[in-house]
C-alpha atoms as a PDB file:
ATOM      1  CA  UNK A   1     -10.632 -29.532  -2.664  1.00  0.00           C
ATOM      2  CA  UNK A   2      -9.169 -29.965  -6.220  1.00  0.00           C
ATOM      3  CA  UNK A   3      -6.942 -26.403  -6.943  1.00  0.00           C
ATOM      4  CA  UNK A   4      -7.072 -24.711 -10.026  1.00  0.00           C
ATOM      5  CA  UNK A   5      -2.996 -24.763 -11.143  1.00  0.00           C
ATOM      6  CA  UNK A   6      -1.664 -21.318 -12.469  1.00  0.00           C
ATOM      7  CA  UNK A   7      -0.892 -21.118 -16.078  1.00  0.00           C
ATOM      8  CA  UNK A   8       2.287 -21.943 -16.774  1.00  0.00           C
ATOM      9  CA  UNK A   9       2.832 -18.310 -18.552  1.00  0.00           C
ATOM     10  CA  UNK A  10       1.875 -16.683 -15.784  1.00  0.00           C
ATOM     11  CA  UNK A  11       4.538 -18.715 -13.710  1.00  0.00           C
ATOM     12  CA  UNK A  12       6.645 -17.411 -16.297  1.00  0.00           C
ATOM     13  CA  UNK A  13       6.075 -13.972 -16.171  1.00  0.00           C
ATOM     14  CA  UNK A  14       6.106 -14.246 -12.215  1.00  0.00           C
ATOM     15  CA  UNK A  15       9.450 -15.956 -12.438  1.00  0.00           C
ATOM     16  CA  UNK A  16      11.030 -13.592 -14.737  1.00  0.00           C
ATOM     17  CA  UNK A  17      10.180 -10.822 -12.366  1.00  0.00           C
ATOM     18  CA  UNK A  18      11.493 -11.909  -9.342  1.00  0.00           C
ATOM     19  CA  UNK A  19      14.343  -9.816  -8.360  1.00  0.00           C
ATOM     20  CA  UNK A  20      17.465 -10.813  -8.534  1.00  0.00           C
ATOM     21  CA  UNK A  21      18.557 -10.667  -4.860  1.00  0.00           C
ATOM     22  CA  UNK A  22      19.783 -13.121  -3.091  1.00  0.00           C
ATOM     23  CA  UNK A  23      17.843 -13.433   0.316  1.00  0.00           C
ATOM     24  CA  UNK A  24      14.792 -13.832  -2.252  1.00  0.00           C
ATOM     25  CA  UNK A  25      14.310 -17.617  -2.064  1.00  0.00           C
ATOM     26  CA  UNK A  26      11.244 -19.166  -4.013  1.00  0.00           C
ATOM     27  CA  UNK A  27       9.311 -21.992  -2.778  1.00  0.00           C
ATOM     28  CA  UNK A  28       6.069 -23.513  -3.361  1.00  0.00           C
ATOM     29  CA  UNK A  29       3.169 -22.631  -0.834  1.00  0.00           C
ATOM     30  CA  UNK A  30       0.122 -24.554  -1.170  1.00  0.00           C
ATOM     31  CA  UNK A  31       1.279 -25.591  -4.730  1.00  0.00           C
ATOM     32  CA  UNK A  32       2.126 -22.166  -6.209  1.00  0.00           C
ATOM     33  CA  UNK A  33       4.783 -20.694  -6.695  1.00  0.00           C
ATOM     34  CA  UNK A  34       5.583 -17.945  -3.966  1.00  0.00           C
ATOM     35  CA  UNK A  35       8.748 -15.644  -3.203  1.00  0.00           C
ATOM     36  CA  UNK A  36       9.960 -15.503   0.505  1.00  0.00           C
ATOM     37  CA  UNK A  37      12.613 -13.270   2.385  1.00  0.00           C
ATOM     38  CA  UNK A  38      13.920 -14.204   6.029  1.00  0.00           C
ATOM     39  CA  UNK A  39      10.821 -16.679   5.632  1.00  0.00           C
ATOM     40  CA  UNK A  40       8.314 -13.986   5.375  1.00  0.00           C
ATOM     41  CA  UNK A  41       6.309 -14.072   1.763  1.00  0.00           C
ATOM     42  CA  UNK A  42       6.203 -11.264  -0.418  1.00  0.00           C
ATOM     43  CA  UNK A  43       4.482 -12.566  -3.120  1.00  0.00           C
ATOM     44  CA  UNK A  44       3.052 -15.905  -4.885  1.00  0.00           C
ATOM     45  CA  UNK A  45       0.726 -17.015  -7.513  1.00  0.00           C
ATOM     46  CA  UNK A  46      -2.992 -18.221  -6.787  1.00  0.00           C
ATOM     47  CA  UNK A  47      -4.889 -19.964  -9.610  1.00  0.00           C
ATOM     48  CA  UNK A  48      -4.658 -17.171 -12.336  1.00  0.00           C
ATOM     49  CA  UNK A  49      -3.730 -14.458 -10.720  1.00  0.00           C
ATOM     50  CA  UNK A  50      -0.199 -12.674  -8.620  1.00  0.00           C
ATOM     51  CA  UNK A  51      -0.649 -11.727  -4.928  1.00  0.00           C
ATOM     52  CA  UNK A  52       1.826  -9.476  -3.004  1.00  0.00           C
ATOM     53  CA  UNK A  53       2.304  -8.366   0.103  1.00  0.00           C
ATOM     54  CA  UNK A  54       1.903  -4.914   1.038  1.00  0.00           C
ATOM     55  CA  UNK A  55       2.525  -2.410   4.226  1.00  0.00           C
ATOM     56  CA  UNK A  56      -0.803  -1.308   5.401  1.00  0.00           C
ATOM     57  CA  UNK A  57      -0.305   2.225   4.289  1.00  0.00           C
ATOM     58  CA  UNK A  58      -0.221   1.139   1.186  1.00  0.00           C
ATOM     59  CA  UNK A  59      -2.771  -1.409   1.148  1.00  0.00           C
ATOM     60  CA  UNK A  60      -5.171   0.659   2.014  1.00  0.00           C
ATOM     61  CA  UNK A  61      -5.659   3.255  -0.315  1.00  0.00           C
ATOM     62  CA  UNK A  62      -5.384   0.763  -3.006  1.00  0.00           C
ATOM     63  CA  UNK A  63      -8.084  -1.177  -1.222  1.00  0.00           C
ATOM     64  CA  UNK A  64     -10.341   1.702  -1.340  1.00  0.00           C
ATOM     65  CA  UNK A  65      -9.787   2.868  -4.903  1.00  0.00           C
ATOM     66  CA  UNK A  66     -10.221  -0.451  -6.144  1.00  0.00           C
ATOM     67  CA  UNK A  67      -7.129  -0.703  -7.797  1.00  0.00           C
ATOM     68  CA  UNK A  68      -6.606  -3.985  -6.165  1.00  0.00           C
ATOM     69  CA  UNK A  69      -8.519  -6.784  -4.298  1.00  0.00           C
ATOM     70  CA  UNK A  70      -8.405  -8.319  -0.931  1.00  0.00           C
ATOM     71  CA  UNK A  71      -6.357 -11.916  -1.163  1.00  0.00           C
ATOM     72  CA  UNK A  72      -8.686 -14.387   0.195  1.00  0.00           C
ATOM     73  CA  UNK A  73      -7.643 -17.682  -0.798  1.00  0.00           C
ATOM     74  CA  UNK A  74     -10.679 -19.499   0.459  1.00  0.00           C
ATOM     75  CA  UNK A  75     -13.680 -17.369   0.213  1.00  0.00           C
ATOM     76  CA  UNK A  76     -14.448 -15.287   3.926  1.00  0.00           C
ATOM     77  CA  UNK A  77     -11.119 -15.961   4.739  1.00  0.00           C
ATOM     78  CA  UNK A  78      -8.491 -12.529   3.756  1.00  0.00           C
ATOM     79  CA  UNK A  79      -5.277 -13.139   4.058  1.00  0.00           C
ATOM     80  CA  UNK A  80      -4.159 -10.069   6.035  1.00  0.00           C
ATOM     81  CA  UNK A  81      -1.798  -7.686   3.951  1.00  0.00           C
ATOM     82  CA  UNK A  82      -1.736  -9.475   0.649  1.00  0.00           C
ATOM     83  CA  UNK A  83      -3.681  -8.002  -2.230  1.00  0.00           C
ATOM     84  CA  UNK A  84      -4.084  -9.123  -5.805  1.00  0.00           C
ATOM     85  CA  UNK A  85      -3.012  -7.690  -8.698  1.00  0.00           C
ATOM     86  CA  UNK A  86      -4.654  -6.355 -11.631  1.00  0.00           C
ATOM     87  CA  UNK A  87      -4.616  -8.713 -14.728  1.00  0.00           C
ATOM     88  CA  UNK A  88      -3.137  -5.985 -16.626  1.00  0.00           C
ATOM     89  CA  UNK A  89      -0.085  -5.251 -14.621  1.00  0.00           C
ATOM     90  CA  UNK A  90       0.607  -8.960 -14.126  1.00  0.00           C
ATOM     91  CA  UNK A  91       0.921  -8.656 -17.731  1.00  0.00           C
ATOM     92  CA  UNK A  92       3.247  -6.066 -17.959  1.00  0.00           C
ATOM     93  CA  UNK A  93       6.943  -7.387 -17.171  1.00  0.00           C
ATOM     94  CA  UNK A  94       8.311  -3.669 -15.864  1.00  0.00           C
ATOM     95  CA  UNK A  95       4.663  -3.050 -13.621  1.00  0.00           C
ATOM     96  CA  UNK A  96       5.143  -6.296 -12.332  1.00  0.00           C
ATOM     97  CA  UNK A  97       8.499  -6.448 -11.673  1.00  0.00           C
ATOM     98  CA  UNK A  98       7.994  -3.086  -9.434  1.00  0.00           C
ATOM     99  CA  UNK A  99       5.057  -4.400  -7.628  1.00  0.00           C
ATOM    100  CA  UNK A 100       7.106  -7.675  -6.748  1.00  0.00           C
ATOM    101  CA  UNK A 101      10.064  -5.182  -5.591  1.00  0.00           C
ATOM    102  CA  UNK A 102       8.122  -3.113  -3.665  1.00  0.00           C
ATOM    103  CA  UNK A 103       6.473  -6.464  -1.896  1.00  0.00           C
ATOM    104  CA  UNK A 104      10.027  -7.482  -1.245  1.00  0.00           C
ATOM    105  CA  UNK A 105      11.294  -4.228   0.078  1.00  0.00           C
ATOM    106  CA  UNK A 106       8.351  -4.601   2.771  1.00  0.00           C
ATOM    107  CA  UNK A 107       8.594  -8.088   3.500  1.00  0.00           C
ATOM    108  CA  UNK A 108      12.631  -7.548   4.160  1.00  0.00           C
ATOM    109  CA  UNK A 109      11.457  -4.854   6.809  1.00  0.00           C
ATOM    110  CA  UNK A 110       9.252  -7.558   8.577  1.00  0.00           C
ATOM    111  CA  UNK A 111      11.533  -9.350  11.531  1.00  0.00           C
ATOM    112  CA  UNK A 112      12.716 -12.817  10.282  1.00  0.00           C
ATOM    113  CA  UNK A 113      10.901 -15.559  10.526  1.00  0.00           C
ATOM    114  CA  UNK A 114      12.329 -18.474  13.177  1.00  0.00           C
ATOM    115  CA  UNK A 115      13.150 -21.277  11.423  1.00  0.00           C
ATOM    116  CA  UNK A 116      10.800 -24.732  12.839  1.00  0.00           C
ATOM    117  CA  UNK A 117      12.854 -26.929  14.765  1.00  0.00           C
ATOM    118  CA  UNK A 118      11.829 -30.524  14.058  1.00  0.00           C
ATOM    119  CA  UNK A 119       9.482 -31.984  16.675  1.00  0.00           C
ATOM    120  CA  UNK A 120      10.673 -34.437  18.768  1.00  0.00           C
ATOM    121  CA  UNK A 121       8.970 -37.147  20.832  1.00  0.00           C
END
């Protein structure tokens, strides 16, 4: 399956609103960009468009106002708790940055991830 790679001005923009906190480590998942804390992601890119990761109180009435849309990165398949964003607040630095701050402020509630031990044989 050949992926679609996310403009780089949109990397840009999702770059530039990262917060500026320390745990906040970014890494690439799948081969986007994505923003992790205690190795939980909060947020990423997916072909043209910003993901984040929200409680499900949250979520939800979004969800049902259509304000946002179910991530499912391959179609059938939702990604539980992640939601994209509207093109027009992906486009807006200050919207975006408080989207990707409220993602991080949930994802730094969720218990750390355990780091993988390498396998041995």
């Amino acid at each position: 399956m050949k992926l679609t790679k996310t403009p780089p001005e949109l990397i840009a923009k999702f770059d530039a609103a990262a917060p500026k906190d320390p745990r906040v480590v970014r890494k690439m998942m799948f081969g986007y960009p994505a923003l992790f804390i205690g190795g939980n992601m909060l947020a990423g890119t997916f072909k043209d468009t910003i993901v984040v990761r929200l409680p499900e109180d949250r979520r939800e009435p979004l969800l049902k106002s259509k304000r946002v849309t179910q991530f499912a990165p391959m179609a059938g398949r939702p990604m539980t708790g992640y939601v994209v964003l509207p093109a027009s607040d992906a486009a807006k630095p200050a919207t975006l940055a408080k989207w990707i701050a409220e993602a991080r402020d949930y994802a730094a509630s969720l218990p750390p991830k355990d780091k993988k031990k390498p396998k041995t044989r």
